[in-house]
C-alpha atoms as a PDB file:
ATOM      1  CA  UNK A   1       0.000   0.000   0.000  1.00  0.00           C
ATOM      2  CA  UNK A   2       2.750   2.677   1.181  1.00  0.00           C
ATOM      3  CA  UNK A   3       4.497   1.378  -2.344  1.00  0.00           C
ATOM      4  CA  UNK A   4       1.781   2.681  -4.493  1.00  0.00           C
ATOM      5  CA  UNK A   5       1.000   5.904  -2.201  1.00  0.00           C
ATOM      6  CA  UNK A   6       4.993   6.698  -2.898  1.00  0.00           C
ATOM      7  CA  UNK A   7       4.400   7.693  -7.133  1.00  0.00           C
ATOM      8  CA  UNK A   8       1.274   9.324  -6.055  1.00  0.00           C
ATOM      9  CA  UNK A   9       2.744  11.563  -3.432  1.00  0.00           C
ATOM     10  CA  UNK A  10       5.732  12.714  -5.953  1.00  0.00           C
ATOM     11  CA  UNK A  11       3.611  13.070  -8.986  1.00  0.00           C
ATOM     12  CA  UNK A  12       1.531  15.271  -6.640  1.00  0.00           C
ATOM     13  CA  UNK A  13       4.954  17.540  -5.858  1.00  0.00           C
ATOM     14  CA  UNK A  14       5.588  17.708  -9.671  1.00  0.00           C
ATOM     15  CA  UNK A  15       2.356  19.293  -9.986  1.00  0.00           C
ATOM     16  CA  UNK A  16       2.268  21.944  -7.617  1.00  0.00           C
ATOM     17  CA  UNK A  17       1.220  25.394  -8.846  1.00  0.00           C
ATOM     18  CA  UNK A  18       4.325  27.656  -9.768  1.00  0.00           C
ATOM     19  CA  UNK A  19       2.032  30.993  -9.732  1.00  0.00           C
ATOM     20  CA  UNK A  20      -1.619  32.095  -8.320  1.00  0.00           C
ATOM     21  CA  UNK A  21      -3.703  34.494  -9.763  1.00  0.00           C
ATOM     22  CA  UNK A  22      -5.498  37.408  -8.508  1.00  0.00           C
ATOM     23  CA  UNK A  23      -7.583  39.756  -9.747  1.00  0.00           C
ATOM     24  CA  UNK A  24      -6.175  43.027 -10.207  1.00  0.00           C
ATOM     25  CA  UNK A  25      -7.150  46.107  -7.546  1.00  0.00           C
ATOM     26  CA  UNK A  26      -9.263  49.090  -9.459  1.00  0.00           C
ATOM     27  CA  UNK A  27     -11.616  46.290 -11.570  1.00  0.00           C
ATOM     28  CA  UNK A  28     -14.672  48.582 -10.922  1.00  0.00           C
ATOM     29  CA  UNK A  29     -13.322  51.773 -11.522  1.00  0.00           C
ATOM     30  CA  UNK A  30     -12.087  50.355 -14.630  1.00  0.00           C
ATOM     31  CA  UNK A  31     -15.468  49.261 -15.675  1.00  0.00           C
ATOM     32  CA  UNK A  32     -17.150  52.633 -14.548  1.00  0.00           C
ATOM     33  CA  UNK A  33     -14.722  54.269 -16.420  1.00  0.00           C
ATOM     34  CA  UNK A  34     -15.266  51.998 -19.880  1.00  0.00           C
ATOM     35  CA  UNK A  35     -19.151  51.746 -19.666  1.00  0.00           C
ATOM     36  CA  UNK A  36     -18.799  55.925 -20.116  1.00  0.00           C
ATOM     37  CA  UNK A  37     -16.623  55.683 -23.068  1.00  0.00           C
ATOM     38  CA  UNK A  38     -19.113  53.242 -24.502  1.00  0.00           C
ATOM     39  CA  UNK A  39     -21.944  55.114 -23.990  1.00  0.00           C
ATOM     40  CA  UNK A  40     -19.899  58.373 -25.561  1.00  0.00           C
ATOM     41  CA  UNK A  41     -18.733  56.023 -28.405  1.00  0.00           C
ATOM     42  CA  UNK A  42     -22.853  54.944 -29.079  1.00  0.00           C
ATOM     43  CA  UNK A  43     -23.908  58.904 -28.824  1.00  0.00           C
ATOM     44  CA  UNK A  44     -21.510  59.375 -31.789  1.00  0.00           C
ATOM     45  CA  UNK A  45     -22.931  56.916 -33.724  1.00  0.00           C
ATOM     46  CA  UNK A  46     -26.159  57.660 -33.221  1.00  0.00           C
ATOM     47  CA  UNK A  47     -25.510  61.538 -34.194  1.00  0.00           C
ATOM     48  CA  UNK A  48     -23.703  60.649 -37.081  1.00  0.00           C
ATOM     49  CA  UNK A  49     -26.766  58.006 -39.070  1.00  0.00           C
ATOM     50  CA  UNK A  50     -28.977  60.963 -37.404  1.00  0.00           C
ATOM     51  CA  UNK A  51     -27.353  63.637 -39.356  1.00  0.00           C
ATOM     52  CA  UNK A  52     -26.220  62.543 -42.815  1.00  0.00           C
ATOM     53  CA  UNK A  53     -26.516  64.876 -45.126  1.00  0.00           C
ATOM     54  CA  UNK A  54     -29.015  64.313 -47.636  1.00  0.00           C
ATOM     55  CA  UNK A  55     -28.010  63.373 -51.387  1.00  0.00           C
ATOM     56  CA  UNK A  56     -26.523  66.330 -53.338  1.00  0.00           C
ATOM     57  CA  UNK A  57     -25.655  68.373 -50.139  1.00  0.00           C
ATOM     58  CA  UNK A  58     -22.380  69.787 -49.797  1.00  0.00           C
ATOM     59  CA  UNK A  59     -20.280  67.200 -47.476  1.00  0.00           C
ATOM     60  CA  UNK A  60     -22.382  64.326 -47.661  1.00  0.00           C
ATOM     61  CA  UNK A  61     -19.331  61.970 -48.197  1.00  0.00           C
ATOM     62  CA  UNK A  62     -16.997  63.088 -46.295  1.00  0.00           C
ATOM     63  CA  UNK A  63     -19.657  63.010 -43.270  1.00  0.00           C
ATOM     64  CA  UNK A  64     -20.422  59.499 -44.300  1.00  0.00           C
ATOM     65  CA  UNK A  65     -16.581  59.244 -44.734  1.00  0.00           C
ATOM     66  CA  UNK A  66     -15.798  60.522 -40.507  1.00  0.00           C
ATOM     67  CA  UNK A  67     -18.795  57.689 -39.539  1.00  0.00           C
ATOM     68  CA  UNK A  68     -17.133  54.399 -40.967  1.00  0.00           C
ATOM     69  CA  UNK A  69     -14.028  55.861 -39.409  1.00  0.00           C
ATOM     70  CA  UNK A  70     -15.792  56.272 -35.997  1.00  0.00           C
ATOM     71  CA  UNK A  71     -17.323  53.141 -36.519  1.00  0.00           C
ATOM     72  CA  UNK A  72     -13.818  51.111 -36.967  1.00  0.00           C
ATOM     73  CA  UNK A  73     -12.551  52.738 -34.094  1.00  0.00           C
ATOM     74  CA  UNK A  74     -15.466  52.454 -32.106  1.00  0.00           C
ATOM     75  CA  UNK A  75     -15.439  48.541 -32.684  1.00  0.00           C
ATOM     76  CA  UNK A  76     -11.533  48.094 -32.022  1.00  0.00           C
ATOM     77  CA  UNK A  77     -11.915  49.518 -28.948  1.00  0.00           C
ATOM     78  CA  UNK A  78     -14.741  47.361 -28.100  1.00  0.00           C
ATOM     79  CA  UNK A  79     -12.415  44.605 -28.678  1.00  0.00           C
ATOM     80  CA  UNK A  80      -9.200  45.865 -27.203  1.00  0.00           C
ATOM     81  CA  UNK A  81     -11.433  45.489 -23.722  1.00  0.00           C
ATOM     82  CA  UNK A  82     -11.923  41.554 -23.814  1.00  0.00           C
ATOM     83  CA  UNK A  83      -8.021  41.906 -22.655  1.00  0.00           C
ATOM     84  CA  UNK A  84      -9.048  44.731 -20.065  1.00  0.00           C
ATOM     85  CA  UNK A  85     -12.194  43.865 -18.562  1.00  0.00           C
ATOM     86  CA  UNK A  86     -11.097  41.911 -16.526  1.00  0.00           C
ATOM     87  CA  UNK A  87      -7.412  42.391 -15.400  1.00  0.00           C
ATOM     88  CA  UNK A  88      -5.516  39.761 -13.425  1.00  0.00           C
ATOM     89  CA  UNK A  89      -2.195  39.581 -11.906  1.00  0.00           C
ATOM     90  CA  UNK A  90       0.463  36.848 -11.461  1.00  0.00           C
ATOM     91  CA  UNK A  91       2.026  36.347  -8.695  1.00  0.00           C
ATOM     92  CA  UNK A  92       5.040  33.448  -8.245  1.00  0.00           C
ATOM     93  CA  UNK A  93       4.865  30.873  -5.705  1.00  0.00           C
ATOM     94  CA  UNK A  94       8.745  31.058  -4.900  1.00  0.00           C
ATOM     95  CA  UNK A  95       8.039  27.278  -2.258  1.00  0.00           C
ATOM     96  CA  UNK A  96       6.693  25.579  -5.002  1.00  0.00           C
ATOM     97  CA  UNK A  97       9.270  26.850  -7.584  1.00  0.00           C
ATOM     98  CA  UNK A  98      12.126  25.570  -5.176  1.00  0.00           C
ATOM     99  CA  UNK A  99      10.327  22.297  -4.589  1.00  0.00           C
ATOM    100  CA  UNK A 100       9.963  21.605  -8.482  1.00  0.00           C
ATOM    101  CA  UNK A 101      11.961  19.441 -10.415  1.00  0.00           C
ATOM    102  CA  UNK A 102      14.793  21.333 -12.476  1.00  0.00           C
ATOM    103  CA  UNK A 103      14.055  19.380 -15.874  1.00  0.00           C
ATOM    104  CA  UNK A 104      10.130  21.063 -15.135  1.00  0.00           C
ATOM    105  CA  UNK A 105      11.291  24.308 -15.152  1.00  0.00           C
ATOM    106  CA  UNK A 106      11.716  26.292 -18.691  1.00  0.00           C
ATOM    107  CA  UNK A 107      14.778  27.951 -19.893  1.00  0.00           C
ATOM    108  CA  UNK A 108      14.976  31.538 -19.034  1.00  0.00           C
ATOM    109  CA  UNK A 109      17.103  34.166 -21.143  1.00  0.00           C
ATOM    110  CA  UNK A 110      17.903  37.536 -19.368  1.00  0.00           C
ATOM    111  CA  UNK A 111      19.042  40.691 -21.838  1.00  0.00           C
ATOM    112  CA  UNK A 112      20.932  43.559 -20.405  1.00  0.00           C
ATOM    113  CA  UNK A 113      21.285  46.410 -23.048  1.00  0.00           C
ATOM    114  CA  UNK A 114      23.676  49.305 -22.693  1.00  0.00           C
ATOM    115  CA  UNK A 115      24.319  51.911 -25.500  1.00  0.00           C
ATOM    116  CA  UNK A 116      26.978  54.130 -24.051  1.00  0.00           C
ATOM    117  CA  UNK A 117      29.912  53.493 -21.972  1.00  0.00           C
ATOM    118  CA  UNK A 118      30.779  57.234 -20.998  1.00  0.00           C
ATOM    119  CA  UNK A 119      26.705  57.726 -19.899  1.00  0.00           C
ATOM    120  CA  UNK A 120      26.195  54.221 -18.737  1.00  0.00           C
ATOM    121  CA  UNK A 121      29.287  52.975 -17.290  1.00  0.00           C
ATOM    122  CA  UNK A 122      30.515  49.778 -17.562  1.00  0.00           C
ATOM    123  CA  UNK A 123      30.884  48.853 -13.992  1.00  0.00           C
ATOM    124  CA  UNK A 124      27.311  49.949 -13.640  1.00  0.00           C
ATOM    125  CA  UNK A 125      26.388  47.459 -16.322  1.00  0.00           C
ATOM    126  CA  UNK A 126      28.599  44.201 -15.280  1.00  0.00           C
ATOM    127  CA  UNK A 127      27.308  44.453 -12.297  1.00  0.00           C
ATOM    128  CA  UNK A 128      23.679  43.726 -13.810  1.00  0.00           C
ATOM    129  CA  UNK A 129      24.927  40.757 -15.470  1.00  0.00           C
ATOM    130  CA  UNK A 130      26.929  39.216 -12.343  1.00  0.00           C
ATOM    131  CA  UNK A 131      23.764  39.984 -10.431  1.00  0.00           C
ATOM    132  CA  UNK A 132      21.707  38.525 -13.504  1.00  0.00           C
ATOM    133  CA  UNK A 133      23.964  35.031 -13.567  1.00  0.00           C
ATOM    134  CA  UNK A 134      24.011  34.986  -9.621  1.00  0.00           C
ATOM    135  CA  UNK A 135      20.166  33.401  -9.444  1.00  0.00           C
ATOM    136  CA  UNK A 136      19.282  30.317  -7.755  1.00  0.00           C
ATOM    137  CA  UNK A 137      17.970  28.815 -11.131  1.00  0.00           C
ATOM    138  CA  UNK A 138      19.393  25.756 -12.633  1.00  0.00           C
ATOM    139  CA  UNK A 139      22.793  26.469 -14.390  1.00  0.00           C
ATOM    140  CA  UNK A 140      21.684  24.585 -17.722  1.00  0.00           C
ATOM    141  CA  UNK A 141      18.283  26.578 -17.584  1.00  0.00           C
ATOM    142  CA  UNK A 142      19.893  29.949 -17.341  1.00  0.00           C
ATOM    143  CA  UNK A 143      21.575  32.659 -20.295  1.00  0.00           C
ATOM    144  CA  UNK A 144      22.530  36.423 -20.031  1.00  0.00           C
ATOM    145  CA  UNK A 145      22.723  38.311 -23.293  1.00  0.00           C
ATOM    146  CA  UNK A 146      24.312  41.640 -22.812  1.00  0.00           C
ATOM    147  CA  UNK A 147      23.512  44.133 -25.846  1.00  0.00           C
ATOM    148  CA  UNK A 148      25.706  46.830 -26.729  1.00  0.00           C
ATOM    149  CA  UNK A 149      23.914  49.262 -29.390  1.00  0.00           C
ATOM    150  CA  UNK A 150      27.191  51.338 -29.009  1.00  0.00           C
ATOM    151  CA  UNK A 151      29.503  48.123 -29.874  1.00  0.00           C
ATOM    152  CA  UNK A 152      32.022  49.423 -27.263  1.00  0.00           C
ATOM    153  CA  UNK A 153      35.142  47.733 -26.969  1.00  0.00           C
ATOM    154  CA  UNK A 154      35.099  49.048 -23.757  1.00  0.00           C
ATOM    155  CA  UNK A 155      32.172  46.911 -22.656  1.00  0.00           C
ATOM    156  CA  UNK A 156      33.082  44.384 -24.411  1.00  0.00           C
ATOM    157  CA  UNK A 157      36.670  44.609 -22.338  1.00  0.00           C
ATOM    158  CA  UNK A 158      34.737  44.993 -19.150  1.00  0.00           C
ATOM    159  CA  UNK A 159      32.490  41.824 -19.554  1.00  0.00           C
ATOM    160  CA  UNK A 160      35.825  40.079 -20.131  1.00  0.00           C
ATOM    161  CA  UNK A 161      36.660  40.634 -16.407  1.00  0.00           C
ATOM    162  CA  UNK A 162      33.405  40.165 -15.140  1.00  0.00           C
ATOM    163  CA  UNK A 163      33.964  36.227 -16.532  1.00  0.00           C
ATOM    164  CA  UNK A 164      37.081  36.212 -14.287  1.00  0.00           C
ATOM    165  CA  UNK A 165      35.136  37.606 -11.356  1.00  0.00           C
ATOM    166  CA  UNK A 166      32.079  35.730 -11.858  1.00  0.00           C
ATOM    167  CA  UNK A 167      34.504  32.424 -11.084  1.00  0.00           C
ATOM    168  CA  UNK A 168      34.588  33.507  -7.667  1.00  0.00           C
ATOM    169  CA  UNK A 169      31.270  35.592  -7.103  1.00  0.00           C
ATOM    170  CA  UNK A 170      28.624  33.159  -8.350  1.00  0.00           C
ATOM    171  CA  UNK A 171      30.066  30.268  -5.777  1.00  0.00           C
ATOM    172  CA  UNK A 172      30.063  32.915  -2.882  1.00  0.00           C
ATOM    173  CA  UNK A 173      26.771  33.749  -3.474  1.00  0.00           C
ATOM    174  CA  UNK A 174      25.608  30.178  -3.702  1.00  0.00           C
ATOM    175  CA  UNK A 175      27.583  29.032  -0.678  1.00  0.00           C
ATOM    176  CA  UNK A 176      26.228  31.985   2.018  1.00  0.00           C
ATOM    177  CA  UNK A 177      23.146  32.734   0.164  1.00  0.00           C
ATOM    178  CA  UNK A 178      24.015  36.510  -0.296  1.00  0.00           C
ATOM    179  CA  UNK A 179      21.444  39.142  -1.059  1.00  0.00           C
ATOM    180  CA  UNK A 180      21.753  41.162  -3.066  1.00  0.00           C
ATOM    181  CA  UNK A 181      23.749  39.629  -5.755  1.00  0.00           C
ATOM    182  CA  UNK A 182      24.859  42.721  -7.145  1.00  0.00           C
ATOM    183  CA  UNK A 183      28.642  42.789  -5.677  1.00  0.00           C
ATOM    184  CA  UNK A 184      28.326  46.646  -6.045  1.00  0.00           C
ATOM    185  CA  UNK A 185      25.648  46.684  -3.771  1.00  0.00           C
ATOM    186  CA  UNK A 186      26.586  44.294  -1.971  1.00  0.00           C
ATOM    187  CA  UNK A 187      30.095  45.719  -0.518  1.00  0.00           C
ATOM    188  CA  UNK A 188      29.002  49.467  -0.540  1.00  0.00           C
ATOM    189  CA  UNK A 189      25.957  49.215   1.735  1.00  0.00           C
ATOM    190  CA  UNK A 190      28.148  47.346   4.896  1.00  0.00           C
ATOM    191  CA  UNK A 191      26.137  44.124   4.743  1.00  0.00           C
ATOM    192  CA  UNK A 192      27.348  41.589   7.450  1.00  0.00           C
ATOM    193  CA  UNK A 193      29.970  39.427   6.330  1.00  0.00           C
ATOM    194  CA  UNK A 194      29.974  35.907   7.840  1.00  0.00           C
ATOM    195  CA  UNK A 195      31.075  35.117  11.049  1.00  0.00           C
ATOM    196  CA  UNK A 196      33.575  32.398  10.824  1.00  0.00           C
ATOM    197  CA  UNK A 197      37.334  33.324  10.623  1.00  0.00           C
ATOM    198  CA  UNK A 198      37.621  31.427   7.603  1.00  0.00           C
ATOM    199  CA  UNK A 199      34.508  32.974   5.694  1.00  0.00           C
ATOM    200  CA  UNK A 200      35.631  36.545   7.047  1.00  0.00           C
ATOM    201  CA  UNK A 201      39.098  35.713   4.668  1.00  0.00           C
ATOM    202  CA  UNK A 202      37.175  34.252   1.855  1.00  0.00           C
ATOM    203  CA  UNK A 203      34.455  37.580   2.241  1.00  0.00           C
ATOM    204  CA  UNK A 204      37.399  39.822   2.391  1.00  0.00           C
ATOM    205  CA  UNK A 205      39.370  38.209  -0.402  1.00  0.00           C
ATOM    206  CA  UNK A 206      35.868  38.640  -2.791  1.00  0.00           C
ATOM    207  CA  UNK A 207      35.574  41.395  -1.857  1.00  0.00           C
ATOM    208  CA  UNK A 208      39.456  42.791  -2.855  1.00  0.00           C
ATOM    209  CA  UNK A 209      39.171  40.982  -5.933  1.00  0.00           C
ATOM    210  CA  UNK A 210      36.260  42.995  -6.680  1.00  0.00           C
ATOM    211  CA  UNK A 211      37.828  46.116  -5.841  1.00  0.00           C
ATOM    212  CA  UNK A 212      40.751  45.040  -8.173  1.00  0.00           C
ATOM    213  CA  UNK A 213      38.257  44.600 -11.298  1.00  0.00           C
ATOM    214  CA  UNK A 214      36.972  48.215 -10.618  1.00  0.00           C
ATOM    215  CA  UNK A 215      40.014  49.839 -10.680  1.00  0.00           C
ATOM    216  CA  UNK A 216      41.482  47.843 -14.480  1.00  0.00           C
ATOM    217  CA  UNK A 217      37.801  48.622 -15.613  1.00  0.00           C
ATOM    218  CA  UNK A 218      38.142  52.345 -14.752  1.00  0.00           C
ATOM    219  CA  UNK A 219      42.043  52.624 -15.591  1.00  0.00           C
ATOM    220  CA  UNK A 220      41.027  51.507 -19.342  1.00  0.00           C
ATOM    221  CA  UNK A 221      37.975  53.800 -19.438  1.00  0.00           C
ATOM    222  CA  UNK A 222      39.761  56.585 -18.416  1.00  0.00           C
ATOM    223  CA  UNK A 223      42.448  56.000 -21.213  1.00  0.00           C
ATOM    224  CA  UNK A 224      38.982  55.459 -23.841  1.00  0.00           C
ATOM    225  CA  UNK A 225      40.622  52.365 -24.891  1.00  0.00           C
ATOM    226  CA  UNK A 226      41.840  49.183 -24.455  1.00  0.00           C
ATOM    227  CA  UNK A 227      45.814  48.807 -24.225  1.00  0.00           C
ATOM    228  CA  UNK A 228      47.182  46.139 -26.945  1.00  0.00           C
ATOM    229  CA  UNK A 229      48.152  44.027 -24.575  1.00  0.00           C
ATOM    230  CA  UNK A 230      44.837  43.331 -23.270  1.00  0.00           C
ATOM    231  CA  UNK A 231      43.361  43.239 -26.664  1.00  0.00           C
ATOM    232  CA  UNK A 232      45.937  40.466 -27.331  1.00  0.00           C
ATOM    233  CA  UNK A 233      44.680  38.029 -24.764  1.00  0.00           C
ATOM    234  CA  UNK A 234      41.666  37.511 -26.179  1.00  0.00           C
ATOM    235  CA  UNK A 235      40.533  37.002 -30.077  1.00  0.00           C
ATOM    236  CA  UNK A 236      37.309  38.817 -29.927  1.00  0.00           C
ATOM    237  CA  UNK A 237      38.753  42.371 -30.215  1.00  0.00           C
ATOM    238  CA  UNK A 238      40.231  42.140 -33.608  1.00  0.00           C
ATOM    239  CA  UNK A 239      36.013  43.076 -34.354  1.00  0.00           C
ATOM    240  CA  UNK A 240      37.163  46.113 -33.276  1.00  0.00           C
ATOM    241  CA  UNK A 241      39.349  48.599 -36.188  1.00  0.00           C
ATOM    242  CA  UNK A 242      39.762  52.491 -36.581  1.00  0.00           C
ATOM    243  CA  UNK A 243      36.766  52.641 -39.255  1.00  0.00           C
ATOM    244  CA  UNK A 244      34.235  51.307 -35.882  1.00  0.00           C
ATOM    245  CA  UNK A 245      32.321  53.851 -34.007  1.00  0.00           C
ATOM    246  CA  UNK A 246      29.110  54.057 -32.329  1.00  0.00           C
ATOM    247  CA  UNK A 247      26.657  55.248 -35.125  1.00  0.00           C
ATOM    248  CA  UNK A 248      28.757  52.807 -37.731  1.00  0.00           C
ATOM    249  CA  UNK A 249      29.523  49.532 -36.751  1.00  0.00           C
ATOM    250  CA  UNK A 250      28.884  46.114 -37.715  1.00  0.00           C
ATOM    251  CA  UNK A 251      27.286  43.439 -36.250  1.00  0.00           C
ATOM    252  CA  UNK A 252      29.939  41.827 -33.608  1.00  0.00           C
ATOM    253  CA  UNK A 253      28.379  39.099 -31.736  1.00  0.00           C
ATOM    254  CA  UNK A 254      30.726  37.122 -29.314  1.00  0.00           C
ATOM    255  CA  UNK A 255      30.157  34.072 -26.734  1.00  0.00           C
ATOM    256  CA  UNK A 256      31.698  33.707 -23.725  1.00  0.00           C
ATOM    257  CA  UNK A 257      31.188  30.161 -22.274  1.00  0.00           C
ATOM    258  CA  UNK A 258      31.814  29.090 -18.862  1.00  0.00           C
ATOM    259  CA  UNK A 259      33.059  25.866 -18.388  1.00  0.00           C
ATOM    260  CA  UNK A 260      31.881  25.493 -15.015  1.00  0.00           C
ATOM    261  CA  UNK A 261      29.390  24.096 -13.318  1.00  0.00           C
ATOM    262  CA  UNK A 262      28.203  27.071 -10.742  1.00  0.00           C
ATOM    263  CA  UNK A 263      28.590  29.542 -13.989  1.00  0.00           C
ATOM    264  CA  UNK A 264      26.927  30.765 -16.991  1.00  0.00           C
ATOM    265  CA  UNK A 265      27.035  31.642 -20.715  1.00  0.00           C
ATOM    266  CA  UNK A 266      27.468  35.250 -21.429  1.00  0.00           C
ATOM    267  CA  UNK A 267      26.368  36.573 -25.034  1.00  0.00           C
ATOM    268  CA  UNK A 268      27.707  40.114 -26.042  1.00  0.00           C
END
């Protein structure tokens, strides 16, 4: 008996409901506020087949003309509110999301998009996508896509060290559970670090190697480019040439693969 209760009990788990829904706050207002923009929509047609100009008077077409226009409108908006009328929110059930199997769960693609490096800097924007790859989702499940408009080698350099960081940030953050995941905020804001001796070294060792990546990241920014030396240790910036700028640029597309388990795949 407890044999046959077992494949009941899990199929029940795989089951469980990974949102609710609710109805949305302000449905009768809503509603209030539609039901008058019907009846103003009716008024209009009713004013327009009770005023058409009879035949041969000036205006007769266009007047007929402004009512089939009224009309179209009047019926797409009638339609737009089958979407409206009733308004309902989603909310996740983070238990049952934990307590689901990982090959239930769908594949989830996160885009950060940056245009400018001088008005949105790069530190401002790695930080995004370490914060993006540090969620408790399954590794296998889980892809960041940062898009540059501005095709910056700058950003470009700057997600290149963010790969090196994320090596050591993503395990921290899985290990002692950190919130939040953006190591920016994270450091700045004085959050606790853990009490053991040997997690205070690893905490303060993070944290200098973060401080590290900020200062190459700013050094090269503050120069406006990257040094040849860099650009030699890795392939993808000979996309970048003189004849590149922001307004004219071609398509560059590079993938950064981590071949780790705790990591991700970065797309630039």
């Amino acid at each position: 008996m407890g044999g046959t209760q077992q494949p009941v009990v899990q199929e029940k788990a795989n089951k469980l409901p990974l949102f609710e829904t609710k109805e949305a706050k302000g449905k009768l207002t809503f509603r209030l506020f539609s039901s008058s923009i019907f009846v103003g929509i009716c008024s209009i047609w009713a004013y327009r087949l009770l005023n058409i100009p009879s035949a041969g008077e000036r205006g007769r077409w266009l007047w007929i003309g402004m009512f089939f226009a009224e009309l179209g409108f009047g019926f797409y908006w009638i339609l737009t509110q089958a979407i409206r009328w009733n308004v309902v929110r989603y909310y996740p059930l983070k238990h049952n999301l934990s307590q689901s199997s990982e090959d239930k769960l769908p594949g989830v693609d996160i885009f950060v998009c940056t245009a400018d490096p001088m008005l949105e800097p790069p530190t401002l924007v790695i930080n995004t996508v370490l914060s993006a790859m540090s969620l408790n989702y399954p590794t296998d499940k889980l892809s960041v896509y940062l898009s540059d408009d501005g095709g910056s080698e700058l950003t470009f350099y700057a997600l290149l060290e963010a790969c090196r960081f994320a090596k050591l940030w993503i395990p921290f953050c899985k290990k002692f559970n950190v919130e939040p995941r953006s190591p920016e905020a994270y450091f700045t804001h004085s959050f606790d670090a853990p009490e053991e001796t040997a997690n205070i070294k690893k905490w303060l060792f993070i944290k200098e190697q973060y401080g590290d990546m900020v200062k190459r990241i700013e050094a090269v920014i503050n120069k406006g480019c990257v040094p040849e030396e860099l650009k030699n240790q890795h392939k993808g910036f000979s996309e970048w040439n003189c004849n590149v700028t922001k307004q004219n640029h071609q398509p560059i597309v590079q993938v950064k693969h981590m071949h780790f388990s705790p990591c991700r795949d970065f797309r630039y």
